[in-house]
Protein backbone atom coordinates (compact mmCIF):
# COMPACT_ATOMS: atom_id res chain seq x y z
CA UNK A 1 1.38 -47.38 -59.69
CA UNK A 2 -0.81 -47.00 -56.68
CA UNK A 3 -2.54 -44.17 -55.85
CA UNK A 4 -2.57 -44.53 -52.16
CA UNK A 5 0.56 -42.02 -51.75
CA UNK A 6 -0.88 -39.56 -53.28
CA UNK A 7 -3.96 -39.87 -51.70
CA UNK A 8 -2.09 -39.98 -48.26
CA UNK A 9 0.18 -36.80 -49.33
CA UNK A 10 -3.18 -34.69 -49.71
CA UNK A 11 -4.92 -35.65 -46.51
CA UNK A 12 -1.74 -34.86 -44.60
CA UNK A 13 -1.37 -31.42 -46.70
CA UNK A 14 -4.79 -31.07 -45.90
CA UNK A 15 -4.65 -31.51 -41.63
CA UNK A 16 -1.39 -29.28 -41.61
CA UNK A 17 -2.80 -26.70 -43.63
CA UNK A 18 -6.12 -25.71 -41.16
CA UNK A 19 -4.26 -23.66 -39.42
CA UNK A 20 -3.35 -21.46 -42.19
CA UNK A 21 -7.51 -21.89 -43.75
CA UNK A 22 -8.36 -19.55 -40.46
CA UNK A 23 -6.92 -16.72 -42.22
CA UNK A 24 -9.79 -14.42 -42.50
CA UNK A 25 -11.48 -12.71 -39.81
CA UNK A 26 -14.57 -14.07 -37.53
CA UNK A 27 -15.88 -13.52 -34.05
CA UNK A 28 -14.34 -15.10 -30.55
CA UNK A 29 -14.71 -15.26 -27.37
CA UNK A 30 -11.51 -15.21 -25.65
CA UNK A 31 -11.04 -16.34 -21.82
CA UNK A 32 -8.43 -18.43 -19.22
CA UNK A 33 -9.95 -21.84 -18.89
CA UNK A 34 -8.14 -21.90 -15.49
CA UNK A 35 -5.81 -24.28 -15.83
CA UNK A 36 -2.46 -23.64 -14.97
CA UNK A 37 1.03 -24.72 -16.43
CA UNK A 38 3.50 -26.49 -15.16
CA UNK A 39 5.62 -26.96 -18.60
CA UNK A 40 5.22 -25.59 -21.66
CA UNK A 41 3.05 -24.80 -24.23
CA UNK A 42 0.73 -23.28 -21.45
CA UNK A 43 -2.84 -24.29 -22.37
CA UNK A 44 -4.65 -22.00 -19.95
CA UNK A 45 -6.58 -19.62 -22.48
CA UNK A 46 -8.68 -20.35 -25.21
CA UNK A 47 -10.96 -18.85 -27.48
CA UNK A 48 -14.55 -19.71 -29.10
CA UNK A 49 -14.88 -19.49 -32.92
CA UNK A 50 -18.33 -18.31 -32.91
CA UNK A 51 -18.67 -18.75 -36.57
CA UNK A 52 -17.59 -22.35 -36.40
CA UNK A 53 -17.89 -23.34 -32.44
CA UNK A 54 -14.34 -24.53 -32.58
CA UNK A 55 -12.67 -23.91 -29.57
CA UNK A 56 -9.31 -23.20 -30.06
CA UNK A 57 -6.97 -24.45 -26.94
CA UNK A 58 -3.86 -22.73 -26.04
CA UNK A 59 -4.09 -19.73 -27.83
CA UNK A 60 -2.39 -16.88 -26.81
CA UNK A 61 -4.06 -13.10 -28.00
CA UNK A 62 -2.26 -10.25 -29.44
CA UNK A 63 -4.50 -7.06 -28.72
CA UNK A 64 -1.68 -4.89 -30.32
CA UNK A 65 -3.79 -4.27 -33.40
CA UNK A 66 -6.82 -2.79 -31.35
CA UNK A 67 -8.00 0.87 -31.98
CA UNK A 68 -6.61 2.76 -29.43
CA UNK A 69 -10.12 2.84 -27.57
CA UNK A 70 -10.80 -0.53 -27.30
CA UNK A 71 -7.11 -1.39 -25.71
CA UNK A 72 -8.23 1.28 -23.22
CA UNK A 73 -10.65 -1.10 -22.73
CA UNK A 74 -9.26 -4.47 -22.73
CA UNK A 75 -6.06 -2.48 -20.38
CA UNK A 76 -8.23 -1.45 -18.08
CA UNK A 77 -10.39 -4.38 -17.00
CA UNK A 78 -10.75 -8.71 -16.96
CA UNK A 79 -13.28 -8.42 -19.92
CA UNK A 80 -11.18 -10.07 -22.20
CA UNK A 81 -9.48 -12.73 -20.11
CA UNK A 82 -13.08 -13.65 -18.31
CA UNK A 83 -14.48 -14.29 -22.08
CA UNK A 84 -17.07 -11.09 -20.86
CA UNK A 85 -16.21 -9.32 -24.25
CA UNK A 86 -16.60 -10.67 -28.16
CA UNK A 87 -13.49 -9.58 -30.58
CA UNK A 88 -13.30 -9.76 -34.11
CA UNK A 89 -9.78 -11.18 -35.57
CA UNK A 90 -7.96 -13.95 -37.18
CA UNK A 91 -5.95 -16.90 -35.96
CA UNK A 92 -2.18 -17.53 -37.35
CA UNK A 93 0.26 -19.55 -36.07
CA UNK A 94 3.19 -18.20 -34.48
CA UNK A 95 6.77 -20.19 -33.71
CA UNK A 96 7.88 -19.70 -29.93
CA UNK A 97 10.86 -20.86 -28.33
CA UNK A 98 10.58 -22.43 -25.07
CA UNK A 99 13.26 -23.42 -23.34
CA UNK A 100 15.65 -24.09 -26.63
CA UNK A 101 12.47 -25.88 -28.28
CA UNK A 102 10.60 -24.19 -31.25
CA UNK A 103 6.68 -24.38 -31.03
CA UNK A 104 3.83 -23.63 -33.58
CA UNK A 105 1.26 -22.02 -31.24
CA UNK A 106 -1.85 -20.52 -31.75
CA UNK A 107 -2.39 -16.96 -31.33
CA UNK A 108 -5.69 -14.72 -32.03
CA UNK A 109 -4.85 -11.57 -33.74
CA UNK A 110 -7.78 -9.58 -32.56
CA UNK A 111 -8.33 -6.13 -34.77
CA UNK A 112 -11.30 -4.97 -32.69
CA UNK A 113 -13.97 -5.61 -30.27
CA UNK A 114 -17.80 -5.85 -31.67
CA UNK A 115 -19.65 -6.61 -28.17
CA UNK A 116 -20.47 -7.94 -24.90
CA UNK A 117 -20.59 -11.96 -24.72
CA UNK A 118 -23.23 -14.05 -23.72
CA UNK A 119 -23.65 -16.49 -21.26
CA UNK A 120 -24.34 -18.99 -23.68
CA UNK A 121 -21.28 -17.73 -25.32
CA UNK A 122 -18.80 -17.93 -22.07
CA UNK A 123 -19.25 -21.88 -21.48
CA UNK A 124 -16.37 -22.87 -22.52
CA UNK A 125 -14.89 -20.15 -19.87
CA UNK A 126 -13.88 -21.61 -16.38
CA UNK A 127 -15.85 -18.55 -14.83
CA UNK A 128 -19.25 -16.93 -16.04
C-alpha cells in the first residue's frame, strides 16, 4: 500500500493547522494598509509578527483584553491603527458571517501594549 496518502494527509493537516501553531503570545505591529473594501473579507489592516516577520493580512484586532490604561490609550488616539504603537498578543481564528457566508478570519487578540514602533517596524504600514 502506498504511502503517498498518508504523506499527503499530514502536509494538509500540517498547512490548516498554522493558524492554530500562533497560539502563544509575541509582539505586532498593527496598522490599516489603506486599502479599502468593496466585498468581503475586508483586507485593509494587518499586523507584523515581529518575532517571525510574517505579516498577517486581514486581521482584524480585539483590544478588549487591554488593561484598562492602555485602552485609554489605544481609545483615545490613531496609535494603533497607524502601526505607531507595538502590542503584545496572540492570533486565533475567528468564524464571521458575512452576508449568509461563514469565514475563518484572522484576528489579533492583543493583552497589552509594550512600546512605541519603529520606523523600520511600520513598513509594512501604508503611512509612517
Amino acid at each position: 500500500m502506498s504511502s503517498l496518502p498518508l504523506v499527503l494527509t499530514v502536509v494538509a493537516s500540517s498547512i490548516f493547522a498554522l493558524p492554530a501553531l500562533a497560539a502563544g503570545e509575541s509582539s505586532y505591529v498593527y496598522c490599516d494598509n489603506g486599502l479599502r473594501c468593496f466585498k468581503a473579507p475586508c483586507l485593509s489592516n494587518s499586523a507584523l509578527d515581529l518575532a517571525t516577520g510574517t505579516i498577517i493580512k486581514g486581521v482584524s484586532i480585539d483590544t478588549s483584553g487591554l488593561p484598562q490604561a492602555d485602552k485609554a490609550i489605544t481609545d483615545q488616539s490613531d496609535m494603533l491603527y497607524s502601526g505607531k504603537i507595538i502590542v503584545r498578543g496572540s492570533i486565533e481564528r475567528r468564524t464571521q458571517t458575512i452576508a449568509g457566508k461563514d469565514y475563518s478570519l484572522p484576528w489579533l487578540v492583543a493583552t497589552r501594549i509594550v512600546r512605541t514602533a519603529k520606523d523600520s517596524e511600520r513598513k509594512h504600514c501604508s503611512s509612517h
